[in-house]
Protein backbone atom coordinates (compact mmCIF):
# COMPACT_ATOMS: atom_id res chain seq x y z
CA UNK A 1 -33.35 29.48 -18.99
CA UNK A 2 -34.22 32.61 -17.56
CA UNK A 3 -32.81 33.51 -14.42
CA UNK A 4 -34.10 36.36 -11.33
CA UNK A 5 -31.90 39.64 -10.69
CA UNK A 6 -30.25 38.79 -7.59
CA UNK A 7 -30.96 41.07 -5.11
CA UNK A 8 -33.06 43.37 -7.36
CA UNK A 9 -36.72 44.06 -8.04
CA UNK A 10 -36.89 43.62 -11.71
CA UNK A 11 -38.73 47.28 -12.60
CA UNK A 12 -35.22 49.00 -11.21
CA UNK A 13 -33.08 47.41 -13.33
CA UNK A 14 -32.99 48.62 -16.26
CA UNK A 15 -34.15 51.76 -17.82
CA UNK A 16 -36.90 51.40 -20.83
CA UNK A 17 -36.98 48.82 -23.93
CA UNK A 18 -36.29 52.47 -25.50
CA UNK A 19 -33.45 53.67 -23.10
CA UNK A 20 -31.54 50.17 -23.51
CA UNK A 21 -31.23 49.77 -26.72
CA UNK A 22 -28.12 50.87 -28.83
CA UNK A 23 -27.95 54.42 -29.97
CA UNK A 24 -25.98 55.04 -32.98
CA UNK A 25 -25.17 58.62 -31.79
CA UNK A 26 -21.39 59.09 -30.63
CA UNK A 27 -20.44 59.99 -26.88
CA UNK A 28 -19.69 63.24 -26.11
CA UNK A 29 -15.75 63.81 -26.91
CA UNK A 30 -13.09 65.81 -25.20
CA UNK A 31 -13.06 69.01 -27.37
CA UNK A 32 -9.70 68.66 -28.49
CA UNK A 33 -9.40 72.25 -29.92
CA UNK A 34 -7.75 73.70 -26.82
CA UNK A 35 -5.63 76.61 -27.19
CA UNK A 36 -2.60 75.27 -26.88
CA UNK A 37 -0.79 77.81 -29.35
CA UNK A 38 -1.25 80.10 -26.94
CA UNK A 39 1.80 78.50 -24.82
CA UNK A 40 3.53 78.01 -28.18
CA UNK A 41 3.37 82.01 -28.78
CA UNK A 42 4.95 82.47 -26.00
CA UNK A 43 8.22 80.46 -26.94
CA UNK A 44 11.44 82.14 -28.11
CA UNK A 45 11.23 82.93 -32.67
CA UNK A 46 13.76 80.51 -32.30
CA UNK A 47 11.70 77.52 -31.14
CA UNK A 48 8.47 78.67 -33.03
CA UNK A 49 10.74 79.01 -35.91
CA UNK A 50 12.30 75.53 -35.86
CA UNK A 51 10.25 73.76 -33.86
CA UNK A 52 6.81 74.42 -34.50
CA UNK A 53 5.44 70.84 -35.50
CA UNK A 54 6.79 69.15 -33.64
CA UNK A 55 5.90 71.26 -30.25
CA UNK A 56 1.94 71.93 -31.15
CA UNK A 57 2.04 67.79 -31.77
CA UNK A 58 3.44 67.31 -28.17
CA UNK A 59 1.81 70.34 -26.46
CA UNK A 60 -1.57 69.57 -27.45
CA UNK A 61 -1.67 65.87 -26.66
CA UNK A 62 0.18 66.38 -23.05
CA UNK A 63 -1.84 69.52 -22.14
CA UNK A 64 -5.70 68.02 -23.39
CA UNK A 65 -4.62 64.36 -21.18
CA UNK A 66 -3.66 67.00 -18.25
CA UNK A 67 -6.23 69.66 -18.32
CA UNK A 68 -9.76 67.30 -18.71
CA UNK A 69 -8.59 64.40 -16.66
CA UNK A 70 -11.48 62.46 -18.05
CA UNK A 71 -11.27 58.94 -18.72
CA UNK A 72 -12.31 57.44 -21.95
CA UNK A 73 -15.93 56.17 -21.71
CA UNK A 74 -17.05 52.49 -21.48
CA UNK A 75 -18.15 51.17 -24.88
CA UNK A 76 -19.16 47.39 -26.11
CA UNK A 77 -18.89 46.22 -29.51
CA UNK A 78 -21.12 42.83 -30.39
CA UNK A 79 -19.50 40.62 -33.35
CA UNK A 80 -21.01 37.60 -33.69
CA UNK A 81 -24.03 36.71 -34.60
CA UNK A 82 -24.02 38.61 -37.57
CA UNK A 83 -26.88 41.14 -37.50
CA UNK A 84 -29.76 40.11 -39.50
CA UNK A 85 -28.50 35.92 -38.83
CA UNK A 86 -30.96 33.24 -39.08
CA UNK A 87 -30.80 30.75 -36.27
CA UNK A 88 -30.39 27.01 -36.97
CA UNK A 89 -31.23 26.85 -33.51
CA UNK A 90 -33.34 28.31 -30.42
CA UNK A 91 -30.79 30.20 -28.90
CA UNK A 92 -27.62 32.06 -29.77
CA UNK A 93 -24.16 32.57 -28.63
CA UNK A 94 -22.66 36.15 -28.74
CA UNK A 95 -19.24 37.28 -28.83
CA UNK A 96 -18.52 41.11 -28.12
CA UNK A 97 -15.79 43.28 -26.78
CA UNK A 98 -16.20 45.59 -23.91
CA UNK A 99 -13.61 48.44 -23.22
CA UNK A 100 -13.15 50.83 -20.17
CA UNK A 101 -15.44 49.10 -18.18
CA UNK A 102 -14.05 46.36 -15.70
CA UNK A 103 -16.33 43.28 -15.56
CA UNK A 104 -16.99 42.54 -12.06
CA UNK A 105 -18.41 39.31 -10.05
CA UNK A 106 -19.64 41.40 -7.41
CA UNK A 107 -23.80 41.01 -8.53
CA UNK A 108 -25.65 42.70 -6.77
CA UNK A 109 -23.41 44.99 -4.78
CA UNK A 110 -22.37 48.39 -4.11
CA UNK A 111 -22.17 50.48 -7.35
CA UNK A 112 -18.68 51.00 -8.32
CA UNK A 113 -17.55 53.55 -10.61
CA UNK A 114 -15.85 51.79 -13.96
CA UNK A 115 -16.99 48.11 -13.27
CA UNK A 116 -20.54 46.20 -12.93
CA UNK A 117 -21.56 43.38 -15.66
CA UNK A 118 -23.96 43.61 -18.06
CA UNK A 119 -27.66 42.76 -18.77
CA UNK A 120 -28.98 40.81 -21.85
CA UNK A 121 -32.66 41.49 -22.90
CA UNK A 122 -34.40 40.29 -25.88
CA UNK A 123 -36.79 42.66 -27.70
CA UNK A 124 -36.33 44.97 -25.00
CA UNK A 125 -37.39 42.49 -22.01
CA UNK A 126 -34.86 41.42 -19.61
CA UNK A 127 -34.07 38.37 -19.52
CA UNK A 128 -30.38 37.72 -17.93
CA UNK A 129 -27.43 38.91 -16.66
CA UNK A 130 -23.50 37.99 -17.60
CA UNK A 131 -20.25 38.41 -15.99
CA UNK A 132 -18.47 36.65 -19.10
CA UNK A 133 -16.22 39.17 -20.13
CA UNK A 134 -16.52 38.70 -24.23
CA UNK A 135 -18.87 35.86 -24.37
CA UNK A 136 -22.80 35.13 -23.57
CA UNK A 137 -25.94 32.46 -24.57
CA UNK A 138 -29.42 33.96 -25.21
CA UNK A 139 -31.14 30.99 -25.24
CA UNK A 140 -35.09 30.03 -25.22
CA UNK A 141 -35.76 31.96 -28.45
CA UNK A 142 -38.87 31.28 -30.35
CA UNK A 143 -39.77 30.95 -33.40
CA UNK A 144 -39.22 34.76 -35.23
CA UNK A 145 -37.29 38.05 -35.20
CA UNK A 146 -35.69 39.06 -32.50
CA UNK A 147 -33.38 42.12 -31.01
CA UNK A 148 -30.70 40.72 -28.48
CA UNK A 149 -29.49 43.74 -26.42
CA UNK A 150 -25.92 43.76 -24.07
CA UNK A 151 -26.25 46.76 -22.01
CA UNK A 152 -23.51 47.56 -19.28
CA UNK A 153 -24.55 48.38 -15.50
CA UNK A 154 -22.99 48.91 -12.16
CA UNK A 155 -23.35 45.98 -9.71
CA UNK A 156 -26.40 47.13 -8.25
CA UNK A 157 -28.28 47.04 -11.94
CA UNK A 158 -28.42 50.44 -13.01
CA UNK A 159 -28.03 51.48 -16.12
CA UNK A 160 -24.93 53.37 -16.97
CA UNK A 161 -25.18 57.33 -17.86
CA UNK A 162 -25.52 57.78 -20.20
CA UNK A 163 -26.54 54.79 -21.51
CA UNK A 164 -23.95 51.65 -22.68
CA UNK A 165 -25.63 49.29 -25.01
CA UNK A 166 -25.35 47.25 -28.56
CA UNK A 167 -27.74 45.10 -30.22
CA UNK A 168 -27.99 42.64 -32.92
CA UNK A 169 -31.03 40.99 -34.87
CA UNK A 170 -31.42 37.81 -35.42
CA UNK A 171 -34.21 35.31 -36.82
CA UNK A 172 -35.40 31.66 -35.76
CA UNK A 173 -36.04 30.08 -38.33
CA UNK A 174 -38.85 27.47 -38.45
CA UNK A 175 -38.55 24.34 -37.09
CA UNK A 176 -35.20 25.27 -35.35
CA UNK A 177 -33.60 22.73 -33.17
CA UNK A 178 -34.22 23.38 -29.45
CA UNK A 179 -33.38 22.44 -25.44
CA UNK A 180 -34.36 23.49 -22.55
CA UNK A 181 -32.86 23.22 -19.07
CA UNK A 182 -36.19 22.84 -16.64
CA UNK A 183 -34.27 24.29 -13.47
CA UNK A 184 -37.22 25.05 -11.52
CA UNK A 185 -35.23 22.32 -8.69
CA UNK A 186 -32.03 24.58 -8.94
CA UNK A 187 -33.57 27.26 -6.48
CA UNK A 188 -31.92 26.42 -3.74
CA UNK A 189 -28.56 25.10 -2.81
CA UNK A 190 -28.17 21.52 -3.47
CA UNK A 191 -27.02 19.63 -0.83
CA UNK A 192 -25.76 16.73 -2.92
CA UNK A 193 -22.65 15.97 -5.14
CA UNK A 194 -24.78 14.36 -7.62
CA UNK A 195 -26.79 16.34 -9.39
CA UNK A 196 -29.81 15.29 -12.24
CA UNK A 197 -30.53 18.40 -14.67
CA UNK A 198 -33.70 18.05 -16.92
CA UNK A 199 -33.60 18.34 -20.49
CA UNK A 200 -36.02 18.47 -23.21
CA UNK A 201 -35.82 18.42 -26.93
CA UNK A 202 -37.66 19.59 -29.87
CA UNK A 203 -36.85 18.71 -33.19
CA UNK A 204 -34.47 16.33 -33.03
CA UNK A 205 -34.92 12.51 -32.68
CA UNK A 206 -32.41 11.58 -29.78
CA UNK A 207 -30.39 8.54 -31.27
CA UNK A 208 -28.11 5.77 -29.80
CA UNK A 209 -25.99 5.86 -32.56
CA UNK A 210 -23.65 8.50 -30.96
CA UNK A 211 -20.40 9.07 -32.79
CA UNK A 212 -21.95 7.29 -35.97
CA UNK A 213 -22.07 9.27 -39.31
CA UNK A 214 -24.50 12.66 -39.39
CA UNK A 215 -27.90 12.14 -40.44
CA UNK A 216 -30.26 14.76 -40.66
CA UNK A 217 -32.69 15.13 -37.84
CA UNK A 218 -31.27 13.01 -35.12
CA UNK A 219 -28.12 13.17 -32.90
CA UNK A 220 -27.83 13.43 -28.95
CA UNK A 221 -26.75 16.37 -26.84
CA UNK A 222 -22.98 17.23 -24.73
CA UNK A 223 -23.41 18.85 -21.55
CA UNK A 224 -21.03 20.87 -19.78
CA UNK A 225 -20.14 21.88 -16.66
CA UNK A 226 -18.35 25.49 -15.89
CA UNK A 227 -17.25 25.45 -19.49
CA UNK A 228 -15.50 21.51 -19.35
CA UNK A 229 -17.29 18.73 -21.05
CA UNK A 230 -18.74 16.11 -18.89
CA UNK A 231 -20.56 13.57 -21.13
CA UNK A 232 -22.84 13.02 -24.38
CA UNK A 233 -26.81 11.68 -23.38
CA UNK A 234 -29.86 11.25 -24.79
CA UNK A 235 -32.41 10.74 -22.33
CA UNK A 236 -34.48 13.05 -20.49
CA UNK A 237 -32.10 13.40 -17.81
CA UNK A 238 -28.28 14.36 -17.86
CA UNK A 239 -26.39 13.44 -14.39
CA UNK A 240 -23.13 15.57 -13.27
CA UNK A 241 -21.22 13.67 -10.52
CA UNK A 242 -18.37 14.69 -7.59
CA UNK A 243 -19.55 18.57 -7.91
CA UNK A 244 -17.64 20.39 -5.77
CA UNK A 245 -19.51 23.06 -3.44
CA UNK A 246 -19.89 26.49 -4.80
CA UNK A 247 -21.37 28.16 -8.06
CA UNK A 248 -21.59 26.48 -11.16
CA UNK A 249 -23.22 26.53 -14.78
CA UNK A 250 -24.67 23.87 -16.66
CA UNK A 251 -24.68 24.04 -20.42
CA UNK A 252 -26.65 21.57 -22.59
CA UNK A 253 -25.94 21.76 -26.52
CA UNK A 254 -27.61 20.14 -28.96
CA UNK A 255 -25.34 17.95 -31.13
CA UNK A 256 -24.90 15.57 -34.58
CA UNK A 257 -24.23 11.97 -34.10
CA UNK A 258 -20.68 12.67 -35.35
CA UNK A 259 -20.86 15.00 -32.70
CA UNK A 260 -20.82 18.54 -34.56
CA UNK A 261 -23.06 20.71 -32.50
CA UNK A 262 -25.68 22.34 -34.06
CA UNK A 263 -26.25 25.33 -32.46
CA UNK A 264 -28.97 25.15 -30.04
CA UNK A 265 -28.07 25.64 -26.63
CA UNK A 266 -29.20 26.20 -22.91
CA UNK A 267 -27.70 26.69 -19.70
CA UNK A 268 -28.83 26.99 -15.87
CA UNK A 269 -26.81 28.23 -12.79
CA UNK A 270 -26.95 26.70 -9.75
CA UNK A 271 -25.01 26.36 -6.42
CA UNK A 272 -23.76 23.30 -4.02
CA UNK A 273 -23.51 23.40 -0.26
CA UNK A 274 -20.03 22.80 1.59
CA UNK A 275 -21.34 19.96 3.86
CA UNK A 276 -22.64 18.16 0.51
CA UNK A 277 -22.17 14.62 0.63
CA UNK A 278 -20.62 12.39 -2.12
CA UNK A 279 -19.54 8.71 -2.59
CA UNK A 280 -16.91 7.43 -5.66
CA UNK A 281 -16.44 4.12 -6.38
CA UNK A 282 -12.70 3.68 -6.31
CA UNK A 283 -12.80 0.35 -8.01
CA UNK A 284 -13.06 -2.22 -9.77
CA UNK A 285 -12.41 1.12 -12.28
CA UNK A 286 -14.04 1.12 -15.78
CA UNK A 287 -12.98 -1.39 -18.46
CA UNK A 288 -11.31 -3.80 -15.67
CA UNK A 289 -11.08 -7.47 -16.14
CA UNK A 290 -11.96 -9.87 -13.05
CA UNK A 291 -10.36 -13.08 -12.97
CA UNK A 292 -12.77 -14.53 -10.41
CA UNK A 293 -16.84 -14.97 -9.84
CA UNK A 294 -16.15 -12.03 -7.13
CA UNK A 295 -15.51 -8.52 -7.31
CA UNK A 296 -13.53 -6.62 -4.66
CA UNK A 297 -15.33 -3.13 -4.42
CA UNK A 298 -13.76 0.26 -2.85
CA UNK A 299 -14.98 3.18 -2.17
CA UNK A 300 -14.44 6.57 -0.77
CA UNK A 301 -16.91 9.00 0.61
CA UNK A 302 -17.11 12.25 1.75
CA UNK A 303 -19.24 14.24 4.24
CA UNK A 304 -21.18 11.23 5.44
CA UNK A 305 -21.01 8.98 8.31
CA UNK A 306 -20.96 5.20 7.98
CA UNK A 307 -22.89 3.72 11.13
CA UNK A 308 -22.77 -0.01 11.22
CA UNK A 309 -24.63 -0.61 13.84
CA UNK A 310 -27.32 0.91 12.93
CA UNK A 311 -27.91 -0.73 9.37
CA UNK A 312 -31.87 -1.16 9.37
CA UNK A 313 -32.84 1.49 12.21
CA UNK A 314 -34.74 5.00 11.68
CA UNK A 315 -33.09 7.20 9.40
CA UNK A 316 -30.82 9.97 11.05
CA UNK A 317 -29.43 12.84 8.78
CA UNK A 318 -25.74 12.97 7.47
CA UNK A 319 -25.43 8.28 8.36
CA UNK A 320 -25.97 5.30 7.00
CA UNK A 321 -24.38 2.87 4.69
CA UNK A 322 -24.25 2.51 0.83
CA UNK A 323 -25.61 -0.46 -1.41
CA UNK A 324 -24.07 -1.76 -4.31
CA UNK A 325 -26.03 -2.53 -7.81
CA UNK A 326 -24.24 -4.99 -10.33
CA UNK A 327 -26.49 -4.35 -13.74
CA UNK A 328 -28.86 -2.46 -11.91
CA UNK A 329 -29.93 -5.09 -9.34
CA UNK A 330 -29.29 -4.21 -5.60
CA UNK A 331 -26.13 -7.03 -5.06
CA UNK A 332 -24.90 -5.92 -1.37
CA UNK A 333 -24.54 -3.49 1.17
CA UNK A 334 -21.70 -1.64 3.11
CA UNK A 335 -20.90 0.25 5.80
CA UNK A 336 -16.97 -0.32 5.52
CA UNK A 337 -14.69 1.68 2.83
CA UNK A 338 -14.24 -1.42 1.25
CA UNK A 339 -16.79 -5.01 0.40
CA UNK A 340 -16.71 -8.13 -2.41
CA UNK A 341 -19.35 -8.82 -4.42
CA UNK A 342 -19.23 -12.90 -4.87
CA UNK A 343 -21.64 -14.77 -6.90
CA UNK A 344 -21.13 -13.32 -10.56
CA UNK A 345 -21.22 -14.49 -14.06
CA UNK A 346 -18.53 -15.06 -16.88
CA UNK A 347 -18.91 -11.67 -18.80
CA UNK A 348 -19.82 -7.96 -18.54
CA UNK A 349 -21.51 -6.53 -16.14
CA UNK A 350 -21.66 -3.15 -15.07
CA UNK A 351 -21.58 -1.35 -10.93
CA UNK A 352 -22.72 1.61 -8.79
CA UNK A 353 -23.08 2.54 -5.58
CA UNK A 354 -25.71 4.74 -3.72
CA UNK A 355 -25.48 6.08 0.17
CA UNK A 356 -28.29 5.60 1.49
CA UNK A 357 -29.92 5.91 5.11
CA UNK A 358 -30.14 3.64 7.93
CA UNK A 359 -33.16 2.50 7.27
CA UNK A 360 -32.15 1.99 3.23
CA UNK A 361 -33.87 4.73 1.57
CA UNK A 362 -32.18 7.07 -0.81
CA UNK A 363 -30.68 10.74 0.78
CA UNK A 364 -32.98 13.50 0.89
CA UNK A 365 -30.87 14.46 -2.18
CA UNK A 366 -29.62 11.56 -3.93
CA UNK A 367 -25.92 10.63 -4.24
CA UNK A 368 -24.46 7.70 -6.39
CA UNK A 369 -21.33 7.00 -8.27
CA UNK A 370 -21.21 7.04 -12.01
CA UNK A 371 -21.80 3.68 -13.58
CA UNK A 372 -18.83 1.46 -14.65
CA UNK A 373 -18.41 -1.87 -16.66
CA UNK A 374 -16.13 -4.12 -15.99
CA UNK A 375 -15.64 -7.96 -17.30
CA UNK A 376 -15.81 -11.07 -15.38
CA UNK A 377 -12.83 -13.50 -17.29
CA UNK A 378 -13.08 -16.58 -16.24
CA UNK A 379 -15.48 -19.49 -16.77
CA UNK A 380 -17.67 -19.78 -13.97
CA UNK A 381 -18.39 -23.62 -12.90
């Protein structure tokens, strides 16, 4: 997806589609021609005699460092994709190498001589920035050529001067595999540990048979959260549970059902309040065995308010209870860390739990555990 310049009116950022891209030109150089014989002239015929290579070797290095005092100027060097690569996929990963030129978090703030992050822009539009400091996804291509730029810029956005930049070109090819991250709900901070991203796919059948054998034209997708795997899914909606507050990125990629990823890619920041609520379900824990028609459940919950005596009254912000679904059917409700489920079959079944508000609605924000299965064992009469 395509993200906003923090704190930045787009037309400021960056110079022209001209000015950003790479130019093949060298930077200026420190004239290394200095006269440093002249201080070798003036040594003793001894020293010139014997020691003349090896003394314009030393002088000139030590006295060009001493005398400019300039440092060596940022440069970034792209690697992968190849240039001229056609795309399997909508989007693209690239790897590059930035030197003299500290990467900094700091978005947004007060220029900084020697560190800011960079800006990505595809045939010479902006279209994100990075703070990864050898790795970023240009994703959302269409069908076509394209030029990816990485241009270097101080943490308030401006360009670099002279200039910093590389580029690559690449090609979609037709029908390329595709996803897209719709994090139009990602605005503003989430106040909820659960959190639902949207994800759509084109050209490529979504199919149960995850971690079967490759076959052309169907598989699922892995998503990722600040770089860790989280889960495989196929439907239109991938859930990340227990986020912790602060900044995070979401990463979608497209994958085989063997699981070999196929290139195709998307990714969305967004951020999670402090105060966010959140709710695990402690057990029974996936895979357990019940040797009874009842299950004991336990929970734990965080940043949320159990009120008892209120189970059924208005709704009041930040209290309430939680309910319990056993194969997706409302079972019970608590308002206690801990409750039993009676009344269940010989078999599997699975559970989850939801908080919920006095008056049983879902939060604002919805929060629920993940969903478990677990196995009833004995014979019910």
């Amino acid at each position: 997806m395509r993200f906003a310049l923090p704190l930045l009116v787009l037309a400021a950022c960056t110079g022209t589609a001209e000015e950003s891209k790479y130019s093949e030109e060298t930077d200026p150089t420190i004239d290394r021609d200095v006269e440093v014989d002249t201080d070798t002239d003036t040594d003793t015929d001894t020293d010139t005699d014997t020691d003349t290579d090896t003394d314009t070797d030393t002088d000139t290095d030590t006295d060009t460092d001493t005398d400019t005092g300039v440092a060596p100027a940022p440069s970034i060097t792209l690697s992968a994709p190849a240039d001229g690569a056609v795309l399997a996929g909508t989007s693209t990963e690239l790897a590059f190498t930035i030197a003299d030129f500290a990467i900094s978090a700091d978005v947004g703030g007060v220029a900084v001589e020697g560190e800011g992050h960079y800006h990505l822009l595809v045939d010479g539009a902006y279209y994100d920035y990075g703070t990864d400091a050898d790795s970023a996804i240009v994703a959302d291509l269409s069908e076509g050529a394209h030029t990816i730029t990485v241009e270097l810029v101080t943490s308030d956005h401006a360009s670099l001067s002279p200039a910093v930049s590389a580029s690559v070109n690449v090609e979609v090819a037709a029908g390329a595999f595709g996803v897209t991250i719709d994090s139009s709900g990602f605005g503003a901070e989430l106040n909820t540990a659960t959190v639902q991203v949207p994800v759509s796919v084109t050209n490529l059948v979504m199919s149960e048979d995850v971690g079967g054998s490759a076959v052309e034209g169907e598989g699922h997708y892995h998503v990722y959260l600040d770089g860790v795997y989280q889960d495989f899914g196929t439907g239109p909606t991938a859930t990340l549970y227990h986020v912790a507050a602060g900044s995070h990125v979401v990463e979608v990629r497209l994958a085989a059902n063997d699981h070999t990823e196929l290139g195709a890619v998307d990714y969305a920041r967004f951020s999670v309040a402090a105060a966010r609520p959140d709710i695990m379900l402690l057990a029974p824990v996936d895979g357990d065995i019940v040797m009874s028609d009842t299950a004991d459940v336990s929970v734990m919950v965080e940043n949320f308010a159990y009120a008892p005596d209120s189970v059924g009254a208005d709704a009041v912000a930040g209290e309430g209870h939680y309910h319990v679904y056993v194969d997706g059917a409302y079972a019970t409700y608590s308002a206690a860390d801990t409750v039993t489920v009676p009344g269940l079959s010989a078999g599997l079944h699975t559970m989850y739990v939801e908080l919920v508000n006095n008056d049983h609605t879902s939060l604002a924000e919805p929060v629920w555990s993940e969903e478990i299965s677990f196995e009833v064992g004995v014979t019910v009469e």
